[in-house]
N, C-alpha and C. Protein backbone atom coordinates (compact mmCIF):
# COMPACT_ATOMS: atom_id res chain seq x y z
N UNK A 1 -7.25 -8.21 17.30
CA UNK A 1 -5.93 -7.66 16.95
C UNK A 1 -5.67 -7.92 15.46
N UNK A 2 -5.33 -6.60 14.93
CA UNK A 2 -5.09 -6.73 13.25
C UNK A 2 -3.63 -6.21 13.21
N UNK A 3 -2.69 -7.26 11.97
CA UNK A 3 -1.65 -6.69 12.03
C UNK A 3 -1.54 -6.43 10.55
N UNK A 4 -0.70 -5.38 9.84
CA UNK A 4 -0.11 -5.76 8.51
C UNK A 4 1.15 -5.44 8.26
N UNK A 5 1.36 -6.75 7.64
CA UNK A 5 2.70 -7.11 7.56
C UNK A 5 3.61 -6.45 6.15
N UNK A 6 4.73 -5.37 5.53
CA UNK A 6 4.40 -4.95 4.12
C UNK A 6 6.16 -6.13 4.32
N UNK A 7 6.50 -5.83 2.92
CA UNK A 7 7.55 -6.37 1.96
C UNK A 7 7.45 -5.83 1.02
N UNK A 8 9.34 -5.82 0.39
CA UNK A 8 9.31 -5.85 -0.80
C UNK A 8 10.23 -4.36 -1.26
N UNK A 9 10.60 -3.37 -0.22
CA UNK A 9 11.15 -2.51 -0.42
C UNK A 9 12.16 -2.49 -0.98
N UNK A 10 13.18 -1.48 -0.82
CA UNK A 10 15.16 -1.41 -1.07
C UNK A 10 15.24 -0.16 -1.80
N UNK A 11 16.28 -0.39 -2.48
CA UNK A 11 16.98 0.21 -3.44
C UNK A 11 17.28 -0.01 -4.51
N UNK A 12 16.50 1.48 -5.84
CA UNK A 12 16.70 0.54 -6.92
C UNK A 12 16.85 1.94 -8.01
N UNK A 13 17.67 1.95 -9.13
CA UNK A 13 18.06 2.63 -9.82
C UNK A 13 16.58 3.55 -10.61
N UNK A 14 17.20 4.73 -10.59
CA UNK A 14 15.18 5.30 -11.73
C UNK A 14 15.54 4.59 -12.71
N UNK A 15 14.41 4.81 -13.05
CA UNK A 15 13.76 3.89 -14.10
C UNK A 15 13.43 2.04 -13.99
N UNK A 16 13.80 1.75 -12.68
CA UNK A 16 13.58 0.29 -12.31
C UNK A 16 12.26 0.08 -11.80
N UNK A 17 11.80 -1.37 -11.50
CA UNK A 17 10.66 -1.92 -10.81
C UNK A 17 10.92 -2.07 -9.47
N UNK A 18 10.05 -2.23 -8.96
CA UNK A 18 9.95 -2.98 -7.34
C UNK A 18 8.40 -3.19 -7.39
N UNK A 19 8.52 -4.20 -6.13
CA UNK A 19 6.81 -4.99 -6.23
C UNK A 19 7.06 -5.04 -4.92
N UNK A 20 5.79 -4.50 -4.06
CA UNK A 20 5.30 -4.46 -2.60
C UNK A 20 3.91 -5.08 -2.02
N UNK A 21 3.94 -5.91 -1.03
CA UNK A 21 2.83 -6.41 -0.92
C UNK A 21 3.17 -6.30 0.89
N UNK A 22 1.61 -6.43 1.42
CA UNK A 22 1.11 -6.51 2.04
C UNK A 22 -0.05 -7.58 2.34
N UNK A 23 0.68 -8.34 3.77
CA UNK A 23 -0.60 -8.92 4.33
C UNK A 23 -1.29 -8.79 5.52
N UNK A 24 -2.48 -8.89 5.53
CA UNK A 24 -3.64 -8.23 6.74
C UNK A 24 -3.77 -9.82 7.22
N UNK A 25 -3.87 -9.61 8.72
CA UNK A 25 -4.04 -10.70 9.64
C UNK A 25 -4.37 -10.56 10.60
N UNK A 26 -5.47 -11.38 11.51
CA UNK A 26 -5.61 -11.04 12.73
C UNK A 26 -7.39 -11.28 12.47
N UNK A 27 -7.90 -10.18 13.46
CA UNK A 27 -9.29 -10.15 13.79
C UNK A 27 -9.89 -9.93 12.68
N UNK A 28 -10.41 -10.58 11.37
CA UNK A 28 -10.86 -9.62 10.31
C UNK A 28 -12.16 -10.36 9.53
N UNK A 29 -12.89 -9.07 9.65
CA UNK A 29 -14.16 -9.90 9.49
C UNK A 29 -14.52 -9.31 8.13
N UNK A 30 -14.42 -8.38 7.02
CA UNK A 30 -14.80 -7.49 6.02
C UNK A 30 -13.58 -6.99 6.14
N UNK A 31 -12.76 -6.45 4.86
CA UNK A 31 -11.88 -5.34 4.41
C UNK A 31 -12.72 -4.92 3.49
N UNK A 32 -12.84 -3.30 3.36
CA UNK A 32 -13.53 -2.42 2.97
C UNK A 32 -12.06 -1.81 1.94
N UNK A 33 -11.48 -1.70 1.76
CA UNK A 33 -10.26 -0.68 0.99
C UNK A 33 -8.46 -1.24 1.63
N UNK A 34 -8.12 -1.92 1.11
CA UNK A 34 -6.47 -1.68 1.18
C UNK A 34 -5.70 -1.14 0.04
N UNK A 35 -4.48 -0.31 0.32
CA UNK A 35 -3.92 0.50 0.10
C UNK A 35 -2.77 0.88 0.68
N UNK A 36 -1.98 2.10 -0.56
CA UNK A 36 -0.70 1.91 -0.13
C UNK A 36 -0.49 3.45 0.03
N UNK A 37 0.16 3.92 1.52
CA UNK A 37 0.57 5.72 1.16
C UNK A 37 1.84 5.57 2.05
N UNK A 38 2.46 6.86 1.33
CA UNK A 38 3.85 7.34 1.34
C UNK A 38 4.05 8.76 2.38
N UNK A 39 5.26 8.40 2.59
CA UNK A 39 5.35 9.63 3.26
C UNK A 39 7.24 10.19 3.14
N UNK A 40 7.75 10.93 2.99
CA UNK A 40 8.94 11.38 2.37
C UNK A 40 9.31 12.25 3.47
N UNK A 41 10.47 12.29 3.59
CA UNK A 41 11.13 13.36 4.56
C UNK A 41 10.57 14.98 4.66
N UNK A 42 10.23 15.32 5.73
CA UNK A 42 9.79 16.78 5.59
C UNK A 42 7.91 16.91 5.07
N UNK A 43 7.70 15.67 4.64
CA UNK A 43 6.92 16.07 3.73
C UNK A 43 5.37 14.45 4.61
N UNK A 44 3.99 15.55 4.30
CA UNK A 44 3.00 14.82 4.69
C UNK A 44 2.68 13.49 4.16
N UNK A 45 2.47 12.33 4.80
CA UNK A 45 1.63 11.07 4.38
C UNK A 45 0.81 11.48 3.07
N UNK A 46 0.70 10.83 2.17
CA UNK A 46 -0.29 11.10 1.14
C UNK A 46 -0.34 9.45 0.11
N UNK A 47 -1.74 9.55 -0.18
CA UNK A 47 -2.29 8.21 -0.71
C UNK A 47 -1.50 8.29 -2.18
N UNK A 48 -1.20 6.94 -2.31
CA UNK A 48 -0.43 6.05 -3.57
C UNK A 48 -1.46 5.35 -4.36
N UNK A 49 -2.16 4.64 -3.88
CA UNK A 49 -3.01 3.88 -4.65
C UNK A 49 -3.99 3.31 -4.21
N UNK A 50 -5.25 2.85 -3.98
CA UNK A 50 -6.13 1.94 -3.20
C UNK A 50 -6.97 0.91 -4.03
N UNK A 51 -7.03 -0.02 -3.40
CA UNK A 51 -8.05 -1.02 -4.01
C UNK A 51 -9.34 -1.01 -3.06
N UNK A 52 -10.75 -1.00 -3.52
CA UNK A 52 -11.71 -1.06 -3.20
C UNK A 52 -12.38 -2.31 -2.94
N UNK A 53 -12.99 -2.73 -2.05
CA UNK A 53 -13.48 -4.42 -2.06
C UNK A 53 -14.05 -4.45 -3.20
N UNK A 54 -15.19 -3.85 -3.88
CA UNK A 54 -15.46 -4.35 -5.36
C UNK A 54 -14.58 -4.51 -6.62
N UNK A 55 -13.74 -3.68 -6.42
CA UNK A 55 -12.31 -4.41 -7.24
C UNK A 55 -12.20 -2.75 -7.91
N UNK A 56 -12.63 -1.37 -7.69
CA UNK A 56 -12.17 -0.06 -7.99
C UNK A 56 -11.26 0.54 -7.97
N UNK A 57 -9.82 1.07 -8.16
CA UNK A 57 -8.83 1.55 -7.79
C UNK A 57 -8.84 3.12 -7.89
N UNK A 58 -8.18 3.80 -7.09
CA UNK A 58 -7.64 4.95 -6.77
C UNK A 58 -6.32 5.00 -7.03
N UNK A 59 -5.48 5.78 -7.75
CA UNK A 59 -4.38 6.54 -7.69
C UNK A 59 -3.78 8.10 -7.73
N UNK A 60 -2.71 8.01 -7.16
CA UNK A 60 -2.42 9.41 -7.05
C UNK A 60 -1.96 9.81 -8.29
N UNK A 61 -1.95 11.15 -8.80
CA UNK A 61 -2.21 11.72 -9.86
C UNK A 61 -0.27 11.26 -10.33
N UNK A 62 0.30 11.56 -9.98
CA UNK A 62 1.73 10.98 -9.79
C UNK A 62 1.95 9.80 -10.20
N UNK A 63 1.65 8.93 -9.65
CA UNK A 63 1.72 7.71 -9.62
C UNK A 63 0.76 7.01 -10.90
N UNK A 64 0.07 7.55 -11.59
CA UNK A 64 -0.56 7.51 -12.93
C UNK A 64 0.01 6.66 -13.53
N UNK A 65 -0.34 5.45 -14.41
CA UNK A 65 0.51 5.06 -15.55
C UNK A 65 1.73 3.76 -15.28
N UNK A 66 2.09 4.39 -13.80
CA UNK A 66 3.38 3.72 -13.81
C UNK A 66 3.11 2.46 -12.47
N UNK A 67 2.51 2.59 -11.92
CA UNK A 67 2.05 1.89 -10.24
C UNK A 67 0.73 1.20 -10.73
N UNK A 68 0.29 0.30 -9.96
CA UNK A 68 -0.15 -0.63 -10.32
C UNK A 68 -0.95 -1.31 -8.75
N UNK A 69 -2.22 -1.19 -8.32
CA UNK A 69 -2.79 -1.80 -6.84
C UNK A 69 -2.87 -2.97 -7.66
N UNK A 70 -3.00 -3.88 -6.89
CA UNK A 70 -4.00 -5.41 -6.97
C UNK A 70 -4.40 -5.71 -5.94
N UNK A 71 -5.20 -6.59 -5.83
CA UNK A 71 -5.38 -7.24 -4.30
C UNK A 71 -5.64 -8.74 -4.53
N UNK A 72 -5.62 -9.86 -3.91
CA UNK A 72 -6.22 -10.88 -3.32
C UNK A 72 -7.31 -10.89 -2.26
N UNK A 73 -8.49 -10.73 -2.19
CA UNK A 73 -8.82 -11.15 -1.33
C UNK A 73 -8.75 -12.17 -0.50
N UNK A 74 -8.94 -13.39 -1.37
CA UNK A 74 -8.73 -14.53 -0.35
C UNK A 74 -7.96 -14.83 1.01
N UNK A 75 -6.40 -14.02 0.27
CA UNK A 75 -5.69 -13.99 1.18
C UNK A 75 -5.29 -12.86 2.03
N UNK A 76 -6.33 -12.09 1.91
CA UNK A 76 -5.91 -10.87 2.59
C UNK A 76 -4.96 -10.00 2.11
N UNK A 77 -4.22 -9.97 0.71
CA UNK A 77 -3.10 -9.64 0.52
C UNK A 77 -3.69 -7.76 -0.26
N UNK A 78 -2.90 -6.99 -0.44
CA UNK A 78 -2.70 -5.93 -1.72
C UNK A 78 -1.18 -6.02 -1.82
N UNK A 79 -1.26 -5.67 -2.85
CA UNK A 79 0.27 -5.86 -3.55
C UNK A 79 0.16 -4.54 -4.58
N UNK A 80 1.44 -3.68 -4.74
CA UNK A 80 1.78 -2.34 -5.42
C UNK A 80 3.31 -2.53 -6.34
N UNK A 81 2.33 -2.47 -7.34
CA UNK A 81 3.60 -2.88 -8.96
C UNK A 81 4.10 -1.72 -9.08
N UNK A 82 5.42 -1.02 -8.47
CA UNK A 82 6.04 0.31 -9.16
C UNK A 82 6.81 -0.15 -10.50
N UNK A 83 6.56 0.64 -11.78
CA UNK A 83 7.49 0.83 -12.55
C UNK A 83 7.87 2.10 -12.68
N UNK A 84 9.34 2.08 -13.84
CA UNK A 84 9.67 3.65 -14.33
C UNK A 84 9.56 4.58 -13.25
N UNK A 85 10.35 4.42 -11.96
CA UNK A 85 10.63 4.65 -10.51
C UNK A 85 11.12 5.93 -10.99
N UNK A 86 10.93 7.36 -10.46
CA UNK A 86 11.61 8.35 -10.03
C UNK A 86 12.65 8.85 -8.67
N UNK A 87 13.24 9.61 -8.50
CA UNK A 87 13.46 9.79 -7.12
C UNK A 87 12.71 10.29 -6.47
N UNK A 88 11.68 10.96 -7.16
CA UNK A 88 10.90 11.80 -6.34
C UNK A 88 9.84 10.30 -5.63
N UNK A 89 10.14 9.49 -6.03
CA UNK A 89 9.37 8.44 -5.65
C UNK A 89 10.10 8.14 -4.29
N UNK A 90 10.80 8.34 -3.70
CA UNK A 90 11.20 8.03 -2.61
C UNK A 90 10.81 8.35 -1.43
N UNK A 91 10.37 7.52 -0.37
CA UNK A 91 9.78 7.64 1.13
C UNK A 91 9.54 5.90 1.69
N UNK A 92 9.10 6.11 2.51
CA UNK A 92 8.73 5.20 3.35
C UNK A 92 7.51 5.09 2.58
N UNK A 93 6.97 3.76 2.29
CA UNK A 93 5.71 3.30 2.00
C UNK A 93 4.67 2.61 2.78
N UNK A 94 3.57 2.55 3.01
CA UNK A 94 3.05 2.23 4.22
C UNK A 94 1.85 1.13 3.51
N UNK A 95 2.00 0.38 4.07
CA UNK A 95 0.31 -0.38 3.47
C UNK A 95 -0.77 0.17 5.11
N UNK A 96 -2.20 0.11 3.99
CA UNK A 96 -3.47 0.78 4.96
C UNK A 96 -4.32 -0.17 4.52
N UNK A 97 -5.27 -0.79 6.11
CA UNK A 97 -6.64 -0.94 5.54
C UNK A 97 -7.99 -0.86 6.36
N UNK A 98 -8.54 -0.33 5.94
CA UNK A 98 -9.81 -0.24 6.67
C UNK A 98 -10.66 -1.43 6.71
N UNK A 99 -11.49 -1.82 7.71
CA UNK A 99 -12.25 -2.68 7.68
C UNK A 99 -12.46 -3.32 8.65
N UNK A 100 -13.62 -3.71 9.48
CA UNK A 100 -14.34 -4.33 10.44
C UNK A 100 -13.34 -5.84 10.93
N UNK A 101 -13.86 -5.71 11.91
CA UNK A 101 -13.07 -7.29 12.71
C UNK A 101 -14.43 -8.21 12.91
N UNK A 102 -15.81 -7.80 13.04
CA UNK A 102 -16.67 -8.70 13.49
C UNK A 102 -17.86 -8.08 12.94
N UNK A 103 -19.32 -8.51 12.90
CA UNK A 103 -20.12 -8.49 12.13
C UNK A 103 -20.89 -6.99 13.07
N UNK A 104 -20.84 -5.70 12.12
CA UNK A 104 -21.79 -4.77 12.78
C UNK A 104 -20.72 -4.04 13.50
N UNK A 105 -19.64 -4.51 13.64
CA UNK A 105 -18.21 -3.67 13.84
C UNK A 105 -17.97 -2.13 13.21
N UNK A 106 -17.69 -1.26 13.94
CA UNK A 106 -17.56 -0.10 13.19
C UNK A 106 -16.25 -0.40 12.27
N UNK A 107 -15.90 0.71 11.57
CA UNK A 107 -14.50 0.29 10.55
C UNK A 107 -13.76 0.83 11.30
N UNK A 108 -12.06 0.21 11.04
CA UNK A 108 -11.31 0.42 12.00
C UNK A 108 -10.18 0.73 10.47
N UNK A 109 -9.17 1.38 11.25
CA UNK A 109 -7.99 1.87 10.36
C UNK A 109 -6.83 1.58 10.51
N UNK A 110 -6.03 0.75 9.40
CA UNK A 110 -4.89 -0.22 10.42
C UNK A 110 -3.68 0.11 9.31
N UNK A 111 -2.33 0.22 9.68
CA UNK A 111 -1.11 0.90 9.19
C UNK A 111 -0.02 -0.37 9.80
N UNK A 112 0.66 -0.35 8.62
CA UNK A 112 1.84 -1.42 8.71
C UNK A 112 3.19 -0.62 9.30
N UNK A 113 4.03 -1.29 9.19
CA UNK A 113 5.52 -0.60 9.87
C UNK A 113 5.70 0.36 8.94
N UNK A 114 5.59 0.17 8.09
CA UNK A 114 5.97 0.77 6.70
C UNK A 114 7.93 0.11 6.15
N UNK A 115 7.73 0.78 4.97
CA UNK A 115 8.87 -0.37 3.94
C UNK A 115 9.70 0.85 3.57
N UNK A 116 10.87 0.90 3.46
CA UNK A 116 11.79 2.53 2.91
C UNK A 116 11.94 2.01 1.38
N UNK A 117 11.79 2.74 0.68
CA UNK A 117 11.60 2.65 -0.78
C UNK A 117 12.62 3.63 -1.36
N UNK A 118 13.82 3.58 -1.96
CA UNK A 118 14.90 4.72 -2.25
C UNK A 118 14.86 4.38 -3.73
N UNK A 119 14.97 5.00 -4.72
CA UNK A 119 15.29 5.74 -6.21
C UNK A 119 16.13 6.55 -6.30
N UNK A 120 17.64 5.77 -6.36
CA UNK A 120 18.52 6.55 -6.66
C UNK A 120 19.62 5.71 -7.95
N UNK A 121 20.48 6.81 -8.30
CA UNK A 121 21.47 6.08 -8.88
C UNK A 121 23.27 6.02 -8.02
């Protein structure tokens, strides 16, 4: 059993910060990629940012410049630095991660509650 736990959401004026993290717990034997995707009213899930176990990042073309993955391994953690927040930045944010529970384990795909993230004034 894998759980992840996110933090760190709310409400916050454009042009402000917020910092989101996520922790993975449970059965975990290898994380292969954690990461963070969004999903907005009306509108499809789509990837925010990812960290790669070798330490590679992915971002969405959007999110360029201003967002920020990290990860910890040690602790299982990824953590997502928003700055210079839009509204269009607004949805539910989700932490993701792929990765095995035991040795020779296929990869498995695991989704947090997700966090509501609002940009307004």
């Amino acid at each position: 059993q894998v759980q992840l736990v996110e933090s760190g959401g709310g409400l916050v004026q454009p042009g402000g910060s917020l910092r989101l993290s996520c922790a993975a717990s449970g059965s975990i034997f290898n994380i292969n990629t954690m990461g963070w995707y969004r999903q907005a009213p009306g509108k499809q899930r789509e990837l925010v940012a990812a960290i790669i176990s070798g330490g590679s990042t992915n971002y969405a073309d959007s999110v360029k410049g201003r967002f920020t993955v990290s990860g910890d391994k040690a602790k299982n953690m990824v953590y997502l630095q928003m700055n210079s927040l839009k509204p269009e930045d607004t949805a539910v944010y989700y932490c993701n991660a792929v990765l095995t529970t035991h040795w020779r384990s296929p990869t498995y795909n695991y989704w947090g509650q997700g966090t509501q993230v609002t940009v307004s004034s």
